[in-house]
Protein backbone atom coordinates (compact mmCIF):
# COMPACT_ATOMS: atom_id res chain seq x y z
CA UNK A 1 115.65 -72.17 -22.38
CA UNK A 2 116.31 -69.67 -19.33
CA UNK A 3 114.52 -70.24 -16.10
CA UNK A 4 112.90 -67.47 -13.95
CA UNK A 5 112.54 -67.73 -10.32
CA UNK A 6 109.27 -67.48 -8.93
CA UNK A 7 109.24 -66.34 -5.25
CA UNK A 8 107.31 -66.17 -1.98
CA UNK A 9 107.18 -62.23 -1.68
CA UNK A 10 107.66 -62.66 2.10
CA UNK A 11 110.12 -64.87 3.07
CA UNK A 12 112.21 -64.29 -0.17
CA UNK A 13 112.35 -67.38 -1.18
CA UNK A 14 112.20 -68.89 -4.74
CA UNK A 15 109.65 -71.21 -4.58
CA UNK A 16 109.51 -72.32 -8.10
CA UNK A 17 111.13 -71.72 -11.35
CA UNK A 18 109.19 -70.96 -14.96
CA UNK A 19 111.20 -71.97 -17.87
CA UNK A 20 110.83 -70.18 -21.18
CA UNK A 21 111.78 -70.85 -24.62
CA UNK A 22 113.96 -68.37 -26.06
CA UNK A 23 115.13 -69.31 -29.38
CA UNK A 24 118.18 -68.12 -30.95
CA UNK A 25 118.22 -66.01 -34.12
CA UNK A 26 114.26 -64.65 -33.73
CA UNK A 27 111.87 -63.03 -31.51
CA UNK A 28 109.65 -65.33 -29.47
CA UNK A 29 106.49 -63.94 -31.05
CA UNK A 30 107.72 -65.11 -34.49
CA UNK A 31 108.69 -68.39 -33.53
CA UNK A 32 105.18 -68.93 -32.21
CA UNK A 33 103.35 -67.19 -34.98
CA UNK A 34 102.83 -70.79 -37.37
CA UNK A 35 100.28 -70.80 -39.64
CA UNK A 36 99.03 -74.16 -38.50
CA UNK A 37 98.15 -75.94 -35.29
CA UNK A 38 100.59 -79.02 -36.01
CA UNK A 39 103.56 -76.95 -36.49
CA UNK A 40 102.75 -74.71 -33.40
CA UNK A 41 102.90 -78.36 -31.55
CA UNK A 42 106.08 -78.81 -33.23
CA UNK A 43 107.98 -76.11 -31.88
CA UNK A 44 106.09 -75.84 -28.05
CA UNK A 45 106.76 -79.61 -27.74
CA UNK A 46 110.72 -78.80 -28.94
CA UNK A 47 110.52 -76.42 -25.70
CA UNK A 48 108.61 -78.52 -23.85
CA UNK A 49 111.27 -81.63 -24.09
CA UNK A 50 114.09 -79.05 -23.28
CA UNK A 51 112.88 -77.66 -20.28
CA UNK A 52 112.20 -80.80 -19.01
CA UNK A 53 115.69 -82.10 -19.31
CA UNK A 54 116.97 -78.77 -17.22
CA UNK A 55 118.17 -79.64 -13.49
CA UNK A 56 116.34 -77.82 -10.58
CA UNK A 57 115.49 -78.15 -7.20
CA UNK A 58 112.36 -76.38 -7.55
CA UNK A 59 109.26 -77.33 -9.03
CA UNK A 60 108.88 -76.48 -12.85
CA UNK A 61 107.09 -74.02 -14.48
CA UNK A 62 106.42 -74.75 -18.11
CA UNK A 63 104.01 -72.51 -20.50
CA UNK A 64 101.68 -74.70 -23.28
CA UNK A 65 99.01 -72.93 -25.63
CA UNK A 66 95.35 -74.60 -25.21
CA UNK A 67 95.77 -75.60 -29.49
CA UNK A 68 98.52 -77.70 -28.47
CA UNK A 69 96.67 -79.80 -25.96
CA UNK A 70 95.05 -82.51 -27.80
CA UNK A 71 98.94 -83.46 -28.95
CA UNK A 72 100.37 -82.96 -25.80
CA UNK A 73 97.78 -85.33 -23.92
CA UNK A 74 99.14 -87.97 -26.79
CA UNK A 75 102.76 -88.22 -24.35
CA UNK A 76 103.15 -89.37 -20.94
CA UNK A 77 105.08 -85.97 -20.41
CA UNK A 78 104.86 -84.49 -17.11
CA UNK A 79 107.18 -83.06 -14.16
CA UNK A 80 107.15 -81.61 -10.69
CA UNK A 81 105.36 -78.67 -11.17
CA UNK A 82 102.62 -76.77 -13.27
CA UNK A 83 101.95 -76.22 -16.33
CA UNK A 84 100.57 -72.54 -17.79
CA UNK A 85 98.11 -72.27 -20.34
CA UNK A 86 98.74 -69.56 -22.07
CA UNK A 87 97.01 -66.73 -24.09
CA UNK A 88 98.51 -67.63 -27.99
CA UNK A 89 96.26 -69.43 -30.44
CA UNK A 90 93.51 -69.93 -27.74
CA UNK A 91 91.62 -72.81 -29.55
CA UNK A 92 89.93 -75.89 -28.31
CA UNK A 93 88.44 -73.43 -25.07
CA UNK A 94 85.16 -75.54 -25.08
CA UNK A 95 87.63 -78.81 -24.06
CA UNK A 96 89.70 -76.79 -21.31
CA UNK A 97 87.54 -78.37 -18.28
CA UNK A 98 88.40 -82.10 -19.91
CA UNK A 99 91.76 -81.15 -20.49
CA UNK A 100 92.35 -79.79 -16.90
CA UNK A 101 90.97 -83.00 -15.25
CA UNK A 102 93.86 -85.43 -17.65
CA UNK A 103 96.53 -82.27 -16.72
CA UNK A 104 95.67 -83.04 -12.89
CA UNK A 105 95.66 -87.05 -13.37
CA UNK A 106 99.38 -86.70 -14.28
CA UNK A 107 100.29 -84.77 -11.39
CA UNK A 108 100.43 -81.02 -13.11
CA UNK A 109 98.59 -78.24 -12.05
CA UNK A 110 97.15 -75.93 -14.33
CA UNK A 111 96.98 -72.32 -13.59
CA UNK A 112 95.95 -69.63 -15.99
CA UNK A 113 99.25 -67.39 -17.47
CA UNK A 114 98.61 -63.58 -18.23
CA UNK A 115 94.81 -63.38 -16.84
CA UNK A 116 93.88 -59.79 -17.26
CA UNK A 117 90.39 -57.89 -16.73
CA UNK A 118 89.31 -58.22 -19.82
CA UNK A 119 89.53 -62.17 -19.83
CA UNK A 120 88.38 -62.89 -16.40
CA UNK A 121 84.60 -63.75 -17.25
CA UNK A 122 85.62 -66.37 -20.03
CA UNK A 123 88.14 -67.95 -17.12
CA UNK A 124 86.56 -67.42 -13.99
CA UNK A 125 84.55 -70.55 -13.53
CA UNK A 126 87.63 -72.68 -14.55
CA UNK A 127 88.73 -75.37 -12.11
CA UNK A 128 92.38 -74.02 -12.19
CA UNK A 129 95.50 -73.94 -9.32
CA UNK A 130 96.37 -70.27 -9.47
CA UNK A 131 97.22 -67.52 -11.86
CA UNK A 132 99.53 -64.96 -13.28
CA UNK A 133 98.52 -61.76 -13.49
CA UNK A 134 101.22 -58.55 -14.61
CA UNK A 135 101.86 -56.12 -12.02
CA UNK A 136 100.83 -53.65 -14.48
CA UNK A 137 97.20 -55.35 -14.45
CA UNK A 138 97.38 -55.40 -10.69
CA UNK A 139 98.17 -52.31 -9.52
CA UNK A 140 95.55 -50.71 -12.97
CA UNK A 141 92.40 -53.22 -11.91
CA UNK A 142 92.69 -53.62 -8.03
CA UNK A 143 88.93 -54.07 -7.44
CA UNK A 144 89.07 -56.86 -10.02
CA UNK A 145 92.36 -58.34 -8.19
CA UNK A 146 90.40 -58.62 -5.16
CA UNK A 147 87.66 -60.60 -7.05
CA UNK A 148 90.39 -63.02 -8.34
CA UNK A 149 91.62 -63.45 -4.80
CA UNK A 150 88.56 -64.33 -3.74
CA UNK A 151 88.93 -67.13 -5.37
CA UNK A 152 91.06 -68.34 -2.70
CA UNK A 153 94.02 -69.51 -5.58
CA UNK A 154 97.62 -68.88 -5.75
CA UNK A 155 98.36 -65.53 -7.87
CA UNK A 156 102.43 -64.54 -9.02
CA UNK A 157 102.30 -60.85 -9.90
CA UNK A 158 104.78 -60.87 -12.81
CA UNK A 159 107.38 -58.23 -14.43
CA UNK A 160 108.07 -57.27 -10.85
CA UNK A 161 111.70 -54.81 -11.85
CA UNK A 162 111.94 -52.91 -8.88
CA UNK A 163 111.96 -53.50 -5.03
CA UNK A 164 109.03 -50.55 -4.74
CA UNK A 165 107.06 -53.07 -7.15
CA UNK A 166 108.05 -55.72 -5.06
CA UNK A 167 106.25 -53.64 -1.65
CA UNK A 168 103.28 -52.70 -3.76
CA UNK A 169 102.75 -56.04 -4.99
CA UNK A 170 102.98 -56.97 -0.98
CA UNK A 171 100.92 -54.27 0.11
CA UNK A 172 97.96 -55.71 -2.77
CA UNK A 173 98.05 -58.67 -0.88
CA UNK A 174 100.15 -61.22 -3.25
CA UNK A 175 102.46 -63.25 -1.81
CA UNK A 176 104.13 -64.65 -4.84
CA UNK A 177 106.14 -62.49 -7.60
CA UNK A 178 108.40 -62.91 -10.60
CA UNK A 179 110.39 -60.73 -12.62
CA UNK A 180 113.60 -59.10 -13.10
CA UNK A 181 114.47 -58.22 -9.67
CA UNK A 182 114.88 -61.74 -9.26
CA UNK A 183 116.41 -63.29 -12.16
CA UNK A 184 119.84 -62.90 -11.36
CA UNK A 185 119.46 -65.24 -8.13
CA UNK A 186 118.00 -67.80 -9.90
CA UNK A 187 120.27 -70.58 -8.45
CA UNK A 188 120.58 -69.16 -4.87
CA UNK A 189 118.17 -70.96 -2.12
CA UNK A 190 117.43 -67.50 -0.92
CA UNK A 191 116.87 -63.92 -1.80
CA UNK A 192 118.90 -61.54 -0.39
CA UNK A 193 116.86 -58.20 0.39
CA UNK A 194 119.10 -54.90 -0.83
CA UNK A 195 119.36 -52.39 1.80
């Protein structure tokens, strides 16, 4: 598992953390790529247990794939934090609303990982906290950004690599950002602006 801050574009801050499974010995596509539903459980709940055994002082991020839900809702698993539906073996979509409201009774939010253009009419009627959306998707579909900001929800801009990324994503409007600018101060309280 490796953790990647999440933080408040403005005050330079990490705000939260997303923890991802990275498994040794194979790409994270393959290790996802099962040929059944069960075993996809299997191996997010194996990443799921380990992530919430990792120390932070920040509120957890923690991806799960819609297919997995009905198995996941079978534990009294939760944590300080969200949790990030995400766009792999999207299955059991007609349940999301009743799966949202059990998410919430726990104490999770639920926000919507790697919303894009494309998917925004299947989505946008969803009783979610926030989403993700890539800075690449941002900065390519601004008129549709402003519609999802409309929304009046959290949005992290993600695969922000550069500090001009960092002022575009800023000058869009978003306040929150992850990426590789910021994964080397993971563990500090602050982030430290380069000059």
């Amino acid at each position: 598992m490796i953790a990647q801050p999440i933080v408040d574009l403005v005050k330079q801050e990490v705000v939260m953390e997303e923890w991802l499974c990275r498994p040794q010995g194979m790409l994270v596509e393959s290790f996802f790529s099962v040929e059944n539903q069960a075993e996809l459980w299997k191996r997010e709940a194996m990443c799921l247990r380990e992530a919430m055994k990792m120390k932070s002082k920040n509120p957890k991020s923690i991806n799960l794939s819609l297919s997995s839900m009905p198995y996941f809702l079978e534990t009294s698993w939760s944590w300080d934090g969200i949790i990030e539906i995400v766009e792999w073996a999207v299955i059991n979509r007609e349940r999301f609303q009743e799966y949202t409201g059990k998410l919430k009774e726990r104490g999770l939010q639920v926000w919507l990982d790697d919303l894009t253009r494309e998917t925004w009419d299947d989505w946008k009627t969803e009783d979610v906290d926030g989403y993700k959306i890539s800075f690449e998707e941002a900065i390519r579909c601004a008129d549709w950004l402003n519609l999802v900001k409309q929304k009046g929800k959290p949005i992290i801009v993600e695969r922000i690599e550069t500090r001009e990324m960092e002022k575009a994503a800023i000058d869009l409007g978003l306040s929150l950002g992850q990426g590789y600018l910021y994964s080397k101060q993971i563990h500090s309280k602050s982030i430290v602006k380069s000059s």
